[in-house]
N, C-alpha and C. Protein backbone atom coordinates (compact mmCIF):
# COMPACT_ATOMS: atom_id res chain seq x y z
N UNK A 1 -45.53 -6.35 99.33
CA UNK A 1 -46.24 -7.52 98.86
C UNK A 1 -45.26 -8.51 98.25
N UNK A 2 -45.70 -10.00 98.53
CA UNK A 2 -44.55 -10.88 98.47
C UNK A 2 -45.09 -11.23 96.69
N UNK A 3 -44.50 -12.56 96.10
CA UNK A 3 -44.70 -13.24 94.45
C UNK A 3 -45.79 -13.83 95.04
N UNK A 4 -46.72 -13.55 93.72
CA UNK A 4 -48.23 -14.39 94.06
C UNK A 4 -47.75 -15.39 94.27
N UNK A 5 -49.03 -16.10 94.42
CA UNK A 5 -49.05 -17.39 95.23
C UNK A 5 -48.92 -18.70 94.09
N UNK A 6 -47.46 -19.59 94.59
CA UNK A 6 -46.90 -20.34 93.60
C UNK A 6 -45.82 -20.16 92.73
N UNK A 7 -45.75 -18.65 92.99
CA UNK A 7 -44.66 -17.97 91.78
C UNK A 7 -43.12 -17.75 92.53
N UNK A 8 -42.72 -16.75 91.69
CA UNK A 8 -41.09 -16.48 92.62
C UNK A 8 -41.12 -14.91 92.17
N UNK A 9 -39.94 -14.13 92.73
CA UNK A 9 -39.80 -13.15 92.93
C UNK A 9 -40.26 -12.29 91.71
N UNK A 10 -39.79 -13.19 90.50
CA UNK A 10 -39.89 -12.53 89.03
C UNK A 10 -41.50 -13.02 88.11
N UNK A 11 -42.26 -13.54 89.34
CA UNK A 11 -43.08 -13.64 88.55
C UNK A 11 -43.62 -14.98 88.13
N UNK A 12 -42.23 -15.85 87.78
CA UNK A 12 -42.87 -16.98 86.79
C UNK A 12 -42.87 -18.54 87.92
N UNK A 13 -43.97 -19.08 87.38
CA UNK A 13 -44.53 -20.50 88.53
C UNK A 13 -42.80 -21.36 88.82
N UNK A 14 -42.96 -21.81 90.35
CA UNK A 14 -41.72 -22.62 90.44
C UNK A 14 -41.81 -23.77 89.86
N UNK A 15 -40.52 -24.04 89.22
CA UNK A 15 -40.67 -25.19 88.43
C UNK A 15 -40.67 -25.09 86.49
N UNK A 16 -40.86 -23.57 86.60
CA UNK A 16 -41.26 -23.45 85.03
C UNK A 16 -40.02 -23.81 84.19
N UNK A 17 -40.16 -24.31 83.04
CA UNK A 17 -38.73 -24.28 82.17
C UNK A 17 -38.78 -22.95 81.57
N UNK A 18 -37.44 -22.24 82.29
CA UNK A 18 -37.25 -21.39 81.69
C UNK A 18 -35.87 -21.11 80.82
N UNK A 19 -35.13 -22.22 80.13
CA UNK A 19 -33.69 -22.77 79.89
C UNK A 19 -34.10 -21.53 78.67
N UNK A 20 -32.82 -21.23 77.91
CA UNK A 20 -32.43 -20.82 76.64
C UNK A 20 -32.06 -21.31 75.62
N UNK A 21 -31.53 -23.12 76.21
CA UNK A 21 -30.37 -23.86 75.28
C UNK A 21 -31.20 -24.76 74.56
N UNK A 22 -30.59 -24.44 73.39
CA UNK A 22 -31.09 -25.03 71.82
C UNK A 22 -31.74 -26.30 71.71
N UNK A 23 -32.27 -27.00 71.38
CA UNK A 23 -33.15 -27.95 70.97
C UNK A 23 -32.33 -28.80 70.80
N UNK A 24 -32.23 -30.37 71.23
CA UNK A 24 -31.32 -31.30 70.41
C UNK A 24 -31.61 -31.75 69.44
N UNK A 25 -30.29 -31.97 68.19
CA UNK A 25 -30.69 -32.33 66.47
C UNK A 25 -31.95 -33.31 66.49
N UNK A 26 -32.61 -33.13 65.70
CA UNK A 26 -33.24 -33.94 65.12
C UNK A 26 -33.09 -35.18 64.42
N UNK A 27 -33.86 -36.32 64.09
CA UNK A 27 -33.93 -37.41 63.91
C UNK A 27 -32.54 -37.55 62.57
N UNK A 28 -33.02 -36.10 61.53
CA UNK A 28 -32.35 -36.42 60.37
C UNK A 28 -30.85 -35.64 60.59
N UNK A 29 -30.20 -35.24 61.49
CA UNK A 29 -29.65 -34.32 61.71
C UNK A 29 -29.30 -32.88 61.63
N UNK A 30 -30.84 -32.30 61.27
CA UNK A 30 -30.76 -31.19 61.19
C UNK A 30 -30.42 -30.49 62.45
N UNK A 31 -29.52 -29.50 61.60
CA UNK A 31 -29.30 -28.80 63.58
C UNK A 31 -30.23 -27.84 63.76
N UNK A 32 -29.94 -27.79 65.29
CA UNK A 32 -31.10 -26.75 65.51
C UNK A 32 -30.65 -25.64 66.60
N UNK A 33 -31.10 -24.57 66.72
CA UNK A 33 -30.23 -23.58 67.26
C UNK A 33 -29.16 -22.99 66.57
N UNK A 34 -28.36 -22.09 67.22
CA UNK A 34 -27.28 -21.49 66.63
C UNK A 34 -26.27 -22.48 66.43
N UNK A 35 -25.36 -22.47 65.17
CA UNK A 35 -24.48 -22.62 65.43
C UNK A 35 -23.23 -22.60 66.02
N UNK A 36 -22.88 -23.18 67.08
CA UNK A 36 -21.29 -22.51 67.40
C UNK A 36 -21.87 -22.36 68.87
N UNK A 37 -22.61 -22.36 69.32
CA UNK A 37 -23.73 -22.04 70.53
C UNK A 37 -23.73 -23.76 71.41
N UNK A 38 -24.43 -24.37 70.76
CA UNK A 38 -25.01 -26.21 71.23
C UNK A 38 -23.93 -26.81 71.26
N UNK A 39 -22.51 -27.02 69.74
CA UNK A 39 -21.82 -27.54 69.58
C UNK A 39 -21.89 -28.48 68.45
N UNK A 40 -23.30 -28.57 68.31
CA UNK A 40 -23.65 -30.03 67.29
C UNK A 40 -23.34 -28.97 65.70
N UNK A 41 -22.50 -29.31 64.97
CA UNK A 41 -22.40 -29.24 63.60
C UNK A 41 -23.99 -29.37 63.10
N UNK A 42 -23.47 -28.25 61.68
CA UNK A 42 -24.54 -28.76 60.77
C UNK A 42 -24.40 -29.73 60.17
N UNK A 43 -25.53 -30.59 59.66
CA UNK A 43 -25.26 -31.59 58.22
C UNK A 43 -24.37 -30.95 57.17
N UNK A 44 -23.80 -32.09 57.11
CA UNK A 44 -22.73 -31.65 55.55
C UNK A 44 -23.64 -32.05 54.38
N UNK A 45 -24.69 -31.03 53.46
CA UNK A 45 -25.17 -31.60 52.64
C UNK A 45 -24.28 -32.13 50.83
N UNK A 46 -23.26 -31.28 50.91
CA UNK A 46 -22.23 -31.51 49.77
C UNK A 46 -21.16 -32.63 49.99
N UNK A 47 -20.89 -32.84 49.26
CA UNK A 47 -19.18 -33.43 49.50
C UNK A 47 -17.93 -32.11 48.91
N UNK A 48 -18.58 -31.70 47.67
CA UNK A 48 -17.48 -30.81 47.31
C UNK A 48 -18.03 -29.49 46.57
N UNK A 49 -17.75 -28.55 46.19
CA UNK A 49 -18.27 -27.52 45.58
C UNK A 49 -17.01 -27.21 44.91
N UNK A 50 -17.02 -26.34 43.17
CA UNK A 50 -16.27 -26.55 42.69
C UNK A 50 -16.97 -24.92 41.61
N UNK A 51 -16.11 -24.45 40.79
CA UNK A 51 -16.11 -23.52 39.47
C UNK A 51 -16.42 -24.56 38.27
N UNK A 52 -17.07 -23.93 37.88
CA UNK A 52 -16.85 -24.31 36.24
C UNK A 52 -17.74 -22.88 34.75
N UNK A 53 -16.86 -23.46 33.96
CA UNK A 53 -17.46 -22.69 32.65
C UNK A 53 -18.29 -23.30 32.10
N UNK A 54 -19.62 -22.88 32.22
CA UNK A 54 -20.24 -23.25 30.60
C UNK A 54 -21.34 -22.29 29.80
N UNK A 55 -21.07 -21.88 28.96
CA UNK A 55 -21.85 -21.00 28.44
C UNK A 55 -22.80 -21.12 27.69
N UNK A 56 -22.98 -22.59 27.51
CA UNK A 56 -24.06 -22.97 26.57
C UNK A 56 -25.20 -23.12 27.20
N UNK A 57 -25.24 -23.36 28.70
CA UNK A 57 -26.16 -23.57 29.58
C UNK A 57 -27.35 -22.61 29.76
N UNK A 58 -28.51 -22.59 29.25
CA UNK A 58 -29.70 -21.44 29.28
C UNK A 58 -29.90 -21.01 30.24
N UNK A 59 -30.49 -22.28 31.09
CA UNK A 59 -31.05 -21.95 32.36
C UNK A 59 -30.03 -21.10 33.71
N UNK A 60 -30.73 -20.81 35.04
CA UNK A 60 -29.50 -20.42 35.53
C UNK A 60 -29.12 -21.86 36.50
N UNK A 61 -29.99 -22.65 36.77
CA UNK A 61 -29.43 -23.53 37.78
C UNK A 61 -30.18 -24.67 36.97
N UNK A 62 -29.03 -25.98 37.36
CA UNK A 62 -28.94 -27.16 36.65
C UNK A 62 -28.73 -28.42 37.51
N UNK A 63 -30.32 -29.32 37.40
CA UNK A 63 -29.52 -30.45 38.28
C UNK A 63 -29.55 -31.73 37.31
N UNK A 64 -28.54 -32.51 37.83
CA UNK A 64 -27.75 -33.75 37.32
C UNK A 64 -27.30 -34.81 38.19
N UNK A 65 -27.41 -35.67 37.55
CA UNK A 65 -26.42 -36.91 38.19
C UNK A 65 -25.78 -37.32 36.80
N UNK A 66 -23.90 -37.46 37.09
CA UNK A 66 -23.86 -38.34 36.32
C UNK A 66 -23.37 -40.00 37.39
N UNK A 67 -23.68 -40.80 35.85
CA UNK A 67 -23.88 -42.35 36.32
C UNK A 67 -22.20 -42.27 35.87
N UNK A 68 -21.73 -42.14 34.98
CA UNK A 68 -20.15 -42.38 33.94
C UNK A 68 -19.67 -40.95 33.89
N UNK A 69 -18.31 -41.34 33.33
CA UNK A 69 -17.52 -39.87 32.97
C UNK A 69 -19.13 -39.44 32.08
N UNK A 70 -18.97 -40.18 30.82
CA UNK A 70 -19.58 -39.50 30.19
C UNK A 70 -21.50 -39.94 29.98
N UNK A 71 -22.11 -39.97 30.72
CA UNK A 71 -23.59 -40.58 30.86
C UNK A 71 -23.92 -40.23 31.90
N UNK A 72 -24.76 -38.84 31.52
CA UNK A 72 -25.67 -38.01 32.65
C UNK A 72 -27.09 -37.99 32.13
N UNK A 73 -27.87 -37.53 33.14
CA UNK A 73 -29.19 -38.02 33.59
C UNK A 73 -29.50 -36.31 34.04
N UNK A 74 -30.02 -35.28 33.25
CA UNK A 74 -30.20 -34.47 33.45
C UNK A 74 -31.70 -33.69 33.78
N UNK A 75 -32.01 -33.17 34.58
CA UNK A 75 -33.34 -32.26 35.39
C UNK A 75 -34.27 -31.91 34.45
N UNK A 76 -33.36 -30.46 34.17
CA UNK A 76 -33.98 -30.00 33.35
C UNK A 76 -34.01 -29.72 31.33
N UNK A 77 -34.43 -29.36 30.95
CA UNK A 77 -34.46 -29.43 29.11
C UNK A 77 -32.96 -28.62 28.71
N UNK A 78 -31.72 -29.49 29.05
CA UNK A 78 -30.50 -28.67 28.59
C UNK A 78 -29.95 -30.61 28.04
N UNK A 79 -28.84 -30.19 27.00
CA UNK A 79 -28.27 -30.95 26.39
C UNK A 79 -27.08 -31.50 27.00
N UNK A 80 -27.04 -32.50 27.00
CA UNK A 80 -25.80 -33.36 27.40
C UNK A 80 -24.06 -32.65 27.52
N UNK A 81 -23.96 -32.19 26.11
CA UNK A 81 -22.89 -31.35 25.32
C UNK A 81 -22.85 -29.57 26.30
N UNK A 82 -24.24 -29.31 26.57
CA UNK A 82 -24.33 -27.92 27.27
C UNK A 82 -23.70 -27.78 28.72
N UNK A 83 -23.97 -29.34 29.53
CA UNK A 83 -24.06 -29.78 30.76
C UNK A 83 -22.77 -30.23 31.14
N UNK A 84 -21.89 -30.79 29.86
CA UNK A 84 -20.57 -31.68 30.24
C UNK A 84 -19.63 -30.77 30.78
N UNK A 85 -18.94 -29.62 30.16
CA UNK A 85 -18.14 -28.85 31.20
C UNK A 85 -18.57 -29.04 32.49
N UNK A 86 -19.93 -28.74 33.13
CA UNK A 86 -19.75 -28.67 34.53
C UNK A 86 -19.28 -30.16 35.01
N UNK A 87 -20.13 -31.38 34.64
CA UNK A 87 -19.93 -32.63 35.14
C UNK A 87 -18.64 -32.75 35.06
N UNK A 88 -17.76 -32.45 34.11
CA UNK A 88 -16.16 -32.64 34.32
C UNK A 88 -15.77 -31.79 35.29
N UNK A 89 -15.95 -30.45 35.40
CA UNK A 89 -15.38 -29.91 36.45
C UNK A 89 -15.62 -30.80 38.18
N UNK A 90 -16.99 -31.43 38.15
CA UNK A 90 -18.02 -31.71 39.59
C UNK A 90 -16.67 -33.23 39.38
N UNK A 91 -16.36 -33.90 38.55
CA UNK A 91 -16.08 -35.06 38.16
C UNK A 91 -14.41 -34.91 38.35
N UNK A 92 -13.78 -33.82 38.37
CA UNK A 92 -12.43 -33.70 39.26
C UNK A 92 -12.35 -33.80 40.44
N UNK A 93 -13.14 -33.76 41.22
CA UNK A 93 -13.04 -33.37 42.62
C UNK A 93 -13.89 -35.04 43.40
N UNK A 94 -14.69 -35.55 42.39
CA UNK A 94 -15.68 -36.68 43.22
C UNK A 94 -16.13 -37.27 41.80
N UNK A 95 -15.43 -38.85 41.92
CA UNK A 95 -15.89 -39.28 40.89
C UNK A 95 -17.32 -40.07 40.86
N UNK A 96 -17.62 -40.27 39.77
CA UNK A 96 -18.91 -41.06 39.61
C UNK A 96 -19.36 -41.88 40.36
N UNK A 97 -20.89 -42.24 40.44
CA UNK A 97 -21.60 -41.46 40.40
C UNK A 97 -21.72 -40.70 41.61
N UNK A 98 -22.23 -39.03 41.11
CA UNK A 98 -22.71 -38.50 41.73
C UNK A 98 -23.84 -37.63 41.34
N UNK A 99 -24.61 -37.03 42.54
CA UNK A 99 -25.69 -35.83 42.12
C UNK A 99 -25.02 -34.48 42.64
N UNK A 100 -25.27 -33.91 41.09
CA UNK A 100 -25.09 -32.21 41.50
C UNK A 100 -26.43 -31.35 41.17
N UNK A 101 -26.05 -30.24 41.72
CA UNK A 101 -26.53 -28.89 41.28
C UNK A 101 -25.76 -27.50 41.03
N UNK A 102 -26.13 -27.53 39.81
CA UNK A 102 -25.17 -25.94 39.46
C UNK A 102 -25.94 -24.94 39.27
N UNK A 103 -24.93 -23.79 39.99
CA UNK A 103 -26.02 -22.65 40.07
C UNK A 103 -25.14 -21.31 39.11
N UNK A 104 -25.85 -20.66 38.33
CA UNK A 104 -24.72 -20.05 37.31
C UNK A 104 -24.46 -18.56 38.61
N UNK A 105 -23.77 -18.12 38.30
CA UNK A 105 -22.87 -16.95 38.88
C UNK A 105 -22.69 -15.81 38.07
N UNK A 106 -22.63 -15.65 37.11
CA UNK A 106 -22.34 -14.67 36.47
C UNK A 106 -21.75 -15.01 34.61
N UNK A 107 -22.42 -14.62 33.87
CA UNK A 107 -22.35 -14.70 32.05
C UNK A 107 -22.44 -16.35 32.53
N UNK A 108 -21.20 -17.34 32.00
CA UNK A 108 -21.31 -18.29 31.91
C UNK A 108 -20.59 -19.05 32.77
N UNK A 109 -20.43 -18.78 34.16
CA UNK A 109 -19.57 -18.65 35.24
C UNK A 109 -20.15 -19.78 35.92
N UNK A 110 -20.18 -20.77 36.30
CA UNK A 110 -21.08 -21.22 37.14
C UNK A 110 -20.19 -22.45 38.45
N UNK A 111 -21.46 -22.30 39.79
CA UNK A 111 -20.74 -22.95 41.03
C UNK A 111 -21.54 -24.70 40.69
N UNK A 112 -20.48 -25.19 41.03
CA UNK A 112 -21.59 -26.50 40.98
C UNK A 112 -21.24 -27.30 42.45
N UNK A 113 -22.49 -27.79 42.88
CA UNK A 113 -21.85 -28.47 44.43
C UNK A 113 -22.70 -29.79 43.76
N UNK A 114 -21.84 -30.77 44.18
CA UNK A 114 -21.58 -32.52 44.47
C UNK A 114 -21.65 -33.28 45.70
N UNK A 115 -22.57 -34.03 45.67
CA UNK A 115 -22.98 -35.22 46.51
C UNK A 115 -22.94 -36.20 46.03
N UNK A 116 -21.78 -37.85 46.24
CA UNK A 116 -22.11 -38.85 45.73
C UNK A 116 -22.96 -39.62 46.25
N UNK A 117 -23.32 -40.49 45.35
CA UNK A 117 -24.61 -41.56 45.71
C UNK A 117 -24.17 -42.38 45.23
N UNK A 118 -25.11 -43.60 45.85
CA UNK A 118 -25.00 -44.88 45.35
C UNK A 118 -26.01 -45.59 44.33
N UNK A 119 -25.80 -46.38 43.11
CA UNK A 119 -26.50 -46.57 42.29
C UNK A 119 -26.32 -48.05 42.22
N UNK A 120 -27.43 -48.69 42.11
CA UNK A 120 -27.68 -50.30 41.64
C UNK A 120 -28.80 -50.42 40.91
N UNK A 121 -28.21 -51.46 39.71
CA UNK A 121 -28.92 -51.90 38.79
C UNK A 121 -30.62 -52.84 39.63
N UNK A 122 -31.32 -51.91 39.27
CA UNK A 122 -32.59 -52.80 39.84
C UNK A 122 -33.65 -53.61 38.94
N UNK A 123 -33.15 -54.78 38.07
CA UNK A 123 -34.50 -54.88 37.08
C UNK A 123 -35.94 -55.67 37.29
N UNK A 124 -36.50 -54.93 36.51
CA UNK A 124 -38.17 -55.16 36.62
C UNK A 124 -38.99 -55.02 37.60
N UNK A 125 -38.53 -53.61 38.34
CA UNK A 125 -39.16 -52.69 39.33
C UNK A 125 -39.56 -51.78 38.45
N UNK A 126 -41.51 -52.16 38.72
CA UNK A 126 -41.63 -50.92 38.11
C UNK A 126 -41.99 -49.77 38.98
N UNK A 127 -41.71 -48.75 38.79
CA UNK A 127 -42.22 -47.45 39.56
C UNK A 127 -41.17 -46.22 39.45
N UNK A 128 -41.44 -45.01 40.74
CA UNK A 128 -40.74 -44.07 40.25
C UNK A 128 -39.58 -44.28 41.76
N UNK A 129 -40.24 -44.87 43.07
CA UNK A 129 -39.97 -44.57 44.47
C UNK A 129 -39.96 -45.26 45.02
N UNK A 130 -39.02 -46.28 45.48
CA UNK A 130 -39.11 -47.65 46.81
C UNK A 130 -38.65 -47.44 47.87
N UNK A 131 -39.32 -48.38 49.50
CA UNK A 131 -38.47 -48.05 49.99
C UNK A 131 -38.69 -49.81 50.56
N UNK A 132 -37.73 -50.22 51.08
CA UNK A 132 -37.85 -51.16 51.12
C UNK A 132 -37.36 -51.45 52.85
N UNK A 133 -38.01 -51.86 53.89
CA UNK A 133 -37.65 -52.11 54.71
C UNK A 133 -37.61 -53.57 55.69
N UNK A 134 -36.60 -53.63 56.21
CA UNK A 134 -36.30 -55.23 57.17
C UNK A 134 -35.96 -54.82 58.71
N UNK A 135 -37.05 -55.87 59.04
CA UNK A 135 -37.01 -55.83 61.12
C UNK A 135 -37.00 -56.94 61.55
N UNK A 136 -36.82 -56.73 62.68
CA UNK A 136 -37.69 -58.26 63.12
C UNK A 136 -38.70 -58.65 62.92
N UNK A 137 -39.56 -57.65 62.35
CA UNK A 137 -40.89 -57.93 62.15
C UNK A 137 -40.95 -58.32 60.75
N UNK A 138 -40.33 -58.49 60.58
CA UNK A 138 -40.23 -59.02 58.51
C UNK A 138 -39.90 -57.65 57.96
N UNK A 139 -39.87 -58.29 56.49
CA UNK A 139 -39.74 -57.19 55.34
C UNK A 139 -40.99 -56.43 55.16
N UNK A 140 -41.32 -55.07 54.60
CA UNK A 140 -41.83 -54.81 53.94
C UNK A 140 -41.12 -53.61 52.74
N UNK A 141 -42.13 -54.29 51.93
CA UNK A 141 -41.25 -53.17 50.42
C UNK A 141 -42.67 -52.33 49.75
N UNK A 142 -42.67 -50.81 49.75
CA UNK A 142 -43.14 -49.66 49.03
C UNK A 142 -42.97 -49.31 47.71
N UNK A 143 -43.56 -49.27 46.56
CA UNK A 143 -43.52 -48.99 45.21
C UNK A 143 -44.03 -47.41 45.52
N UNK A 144 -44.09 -46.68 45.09
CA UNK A 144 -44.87 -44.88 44.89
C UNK A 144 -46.07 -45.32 45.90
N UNK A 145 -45.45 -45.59 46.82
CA UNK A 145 -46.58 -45.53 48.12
C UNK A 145 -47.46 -46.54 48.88
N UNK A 146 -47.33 -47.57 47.31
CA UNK A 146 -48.50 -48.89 47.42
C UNK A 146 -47.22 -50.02 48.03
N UNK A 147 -47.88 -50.92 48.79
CA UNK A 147 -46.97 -52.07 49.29
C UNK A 147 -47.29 -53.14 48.00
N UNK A 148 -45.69 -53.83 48.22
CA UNK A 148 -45.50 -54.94 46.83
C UNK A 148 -45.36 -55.98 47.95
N UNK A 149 -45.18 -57.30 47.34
CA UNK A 149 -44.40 -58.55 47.97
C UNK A 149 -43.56 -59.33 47.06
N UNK A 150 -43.37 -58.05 45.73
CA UNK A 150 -41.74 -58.62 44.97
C UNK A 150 -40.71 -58.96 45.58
N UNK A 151 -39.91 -60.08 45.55
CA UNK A 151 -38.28 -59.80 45.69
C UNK A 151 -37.80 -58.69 45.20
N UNK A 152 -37.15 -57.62 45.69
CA UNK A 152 -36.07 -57.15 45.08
C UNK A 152 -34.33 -57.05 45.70
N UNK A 153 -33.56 -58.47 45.17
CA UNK A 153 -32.32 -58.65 45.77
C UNK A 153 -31.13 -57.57 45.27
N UNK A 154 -31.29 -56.51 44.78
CA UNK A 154 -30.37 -55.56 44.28
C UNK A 154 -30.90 -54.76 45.53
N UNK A 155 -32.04 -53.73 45.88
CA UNK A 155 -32.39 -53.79 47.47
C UNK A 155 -31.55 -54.19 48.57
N UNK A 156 -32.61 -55.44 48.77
CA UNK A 156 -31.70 -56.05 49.72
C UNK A 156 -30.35 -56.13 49.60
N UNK A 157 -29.54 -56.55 49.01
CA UNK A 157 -28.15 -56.67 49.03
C UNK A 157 -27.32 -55.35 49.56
N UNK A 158 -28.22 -54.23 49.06
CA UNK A 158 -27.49 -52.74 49.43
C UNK A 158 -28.17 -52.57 51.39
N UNK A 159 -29.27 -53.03 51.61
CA UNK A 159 -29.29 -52.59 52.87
C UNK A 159 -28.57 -53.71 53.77
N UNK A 160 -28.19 -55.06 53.62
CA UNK A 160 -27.75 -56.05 53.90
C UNK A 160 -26.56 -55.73 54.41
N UNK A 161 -26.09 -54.81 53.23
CA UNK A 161 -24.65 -54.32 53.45
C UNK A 161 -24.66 -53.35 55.44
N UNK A 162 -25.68 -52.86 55.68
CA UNK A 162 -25.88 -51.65 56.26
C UNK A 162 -26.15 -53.01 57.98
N UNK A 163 -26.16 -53.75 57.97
CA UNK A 163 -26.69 -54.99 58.90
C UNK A 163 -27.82 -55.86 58.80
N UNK A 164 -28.22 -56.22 59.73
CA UNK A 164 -29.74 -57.21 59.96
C UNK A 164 -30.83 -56.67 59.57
N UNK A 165 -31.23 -55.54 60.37
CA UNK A 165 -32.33 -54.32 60.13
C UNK A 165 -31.62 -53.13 59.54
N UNK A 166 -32.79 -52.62 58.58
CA UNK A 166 -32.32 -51.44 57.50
C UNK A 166 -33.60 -51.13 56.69
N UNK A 167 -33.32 -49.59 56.32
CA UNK A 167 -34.29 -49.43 55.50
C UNK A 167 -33.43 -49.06 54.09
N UNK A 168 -33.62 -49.19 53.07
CA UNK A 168 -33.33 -48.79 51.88
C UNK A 168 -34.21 -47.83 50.89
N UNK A 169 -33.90 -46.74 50.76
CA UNK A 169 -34.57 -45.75 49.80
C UNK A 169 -34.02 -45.42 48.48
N UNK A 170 -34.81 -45.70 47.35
CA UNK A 170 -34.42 -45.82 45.78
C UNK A 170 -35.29 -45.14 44.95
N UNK A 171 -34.58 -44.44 44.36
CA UNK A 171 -35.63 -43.43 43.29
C UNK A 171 -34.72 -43.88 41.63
N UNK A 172 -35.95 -43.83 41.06
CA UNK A 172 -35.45 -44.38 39.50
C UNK A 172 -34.55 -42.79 39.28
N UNK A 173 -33.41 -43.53 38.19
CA UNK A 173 -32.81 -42.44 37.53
C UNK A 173 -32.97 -42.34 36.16
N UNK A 174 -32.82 -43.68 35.56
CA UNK A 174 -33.09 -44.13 34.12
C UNK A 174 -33.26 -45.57 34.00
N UNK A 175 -34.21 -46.00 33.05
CA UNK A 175 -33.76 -47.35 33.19
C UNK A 175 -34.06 -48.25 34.23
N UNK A 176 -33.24 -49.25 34.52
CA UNK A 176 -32.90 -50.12 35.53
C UNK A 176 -32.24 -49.47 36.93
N UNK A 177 -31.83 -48.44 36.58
CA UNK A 177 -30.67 -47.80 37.35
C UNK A 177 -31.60 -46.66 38.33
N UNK A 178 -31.49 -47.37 39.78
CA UNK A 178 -32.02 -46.23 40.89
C UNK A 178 -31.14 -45.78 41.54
N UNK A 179 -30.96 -44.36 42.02
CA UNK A 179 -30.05 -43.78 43.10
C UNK A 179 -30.78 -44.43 44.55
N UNK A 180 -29.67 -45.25 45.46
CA UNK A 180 -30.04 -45.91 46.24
C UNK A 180 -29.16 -45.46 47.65
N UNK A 181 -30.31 -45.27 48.88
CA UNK A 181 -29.43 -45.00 49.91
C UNK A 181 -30.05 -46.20 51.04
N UNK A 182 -29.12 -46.66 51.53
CA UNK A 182 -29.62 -47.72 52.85
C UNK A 182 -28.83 -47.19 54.26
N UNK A 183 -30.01 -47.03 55.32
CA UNK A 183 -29.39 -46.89 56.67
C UNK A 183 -29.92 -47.91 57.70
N UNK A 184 -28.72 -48.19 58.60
CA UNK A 184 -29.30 -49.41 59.29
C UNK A 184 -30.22 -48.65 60.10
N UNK A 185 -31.16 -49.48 61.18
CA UNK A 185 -32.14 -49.54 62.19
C UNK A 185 -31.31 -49.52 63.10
């Protein structure tokens, strides 16, 4: 008896996809598939990872940005003074500003990995989350979800930088001061 009718020797319909090979990255570059397999790298989510001491630190993991050597913007309920060893250690390797997270290791041992960002003074935005986008189709700008029709030229100026079309994403840190990322269109 021959492959039913439509099929092939093994069974499966002609024509079927039957490939093995990995998925191509995704929009944000997540990879997908094995590594070392496709070829496509993972995202680099750090810039640097680094040691540091601090023993005053309660918790076991700690996130931060600092804005200055010395003017951080800390997560969770730990003290400035508890937190500064690591930011100096994160602050040898990648200077200001950046966002970390430290994760303790052992007694008062702790790893901290660093990502810098970009920060601009934004005033009299109120909210927690913008995103602000430009097309051909005009601007539109997002407060925590709701559409505004404020100017905001600290915004613009950072996605401006990025070309014609861009979106810009800003989350308050303190203050006036949002961690701001813009990618062109």
């Amino acid at each position: 008896p021959g492959p039913a009718a439509g099929g092939n020797a093994s069974g499966q319909r002609s024509g079927a996809r039957t490939s093995t090979a990995a998925d191509p990255p995704g929009w944000d570059g997540a990879a997908r598939g094995e590594p070392g397999i496709h070829g496509v790298p993972r995202a680099r989510r750090w810039d640097a990872v680094v040691n540091a001491s601090a023993p005053s630190v309660r918790g076991d993991v700690v996130h931060f940005v600092a804005l200055e050597a010395e003017r951080l913007v800390i997560d969770e309920d730990e003290s400035d003074a508890a937190v500064a060893p690591l930011a100096a250690a994160a602050a040898a390797t990648v200077p200001p500003p950046y966002r970390a997270e430290a994760v303790r290791q052992r007694g008062g041992r702790w790893a901290v990995a660093v990502s810098r960002i970009s920060v601009a003074h934004v005033p009299g935005l109120a909210g927690g989350e913008a995103e602000l986008v430009t097309s051909r189709d005009g601007l539109s700008l997002h407060v925590d979800g709701r559409p505004r029709f404020d100017a905001v030229p600290a915004l613009e100026r950072a996605g401006e930088a990025q070309g014609r079309e861009y979106v810009v994403r800003a989350s308050r840190l303190v203050g006036d001061l949002w961690e701001v990322e813009a990618t062109a269109l």
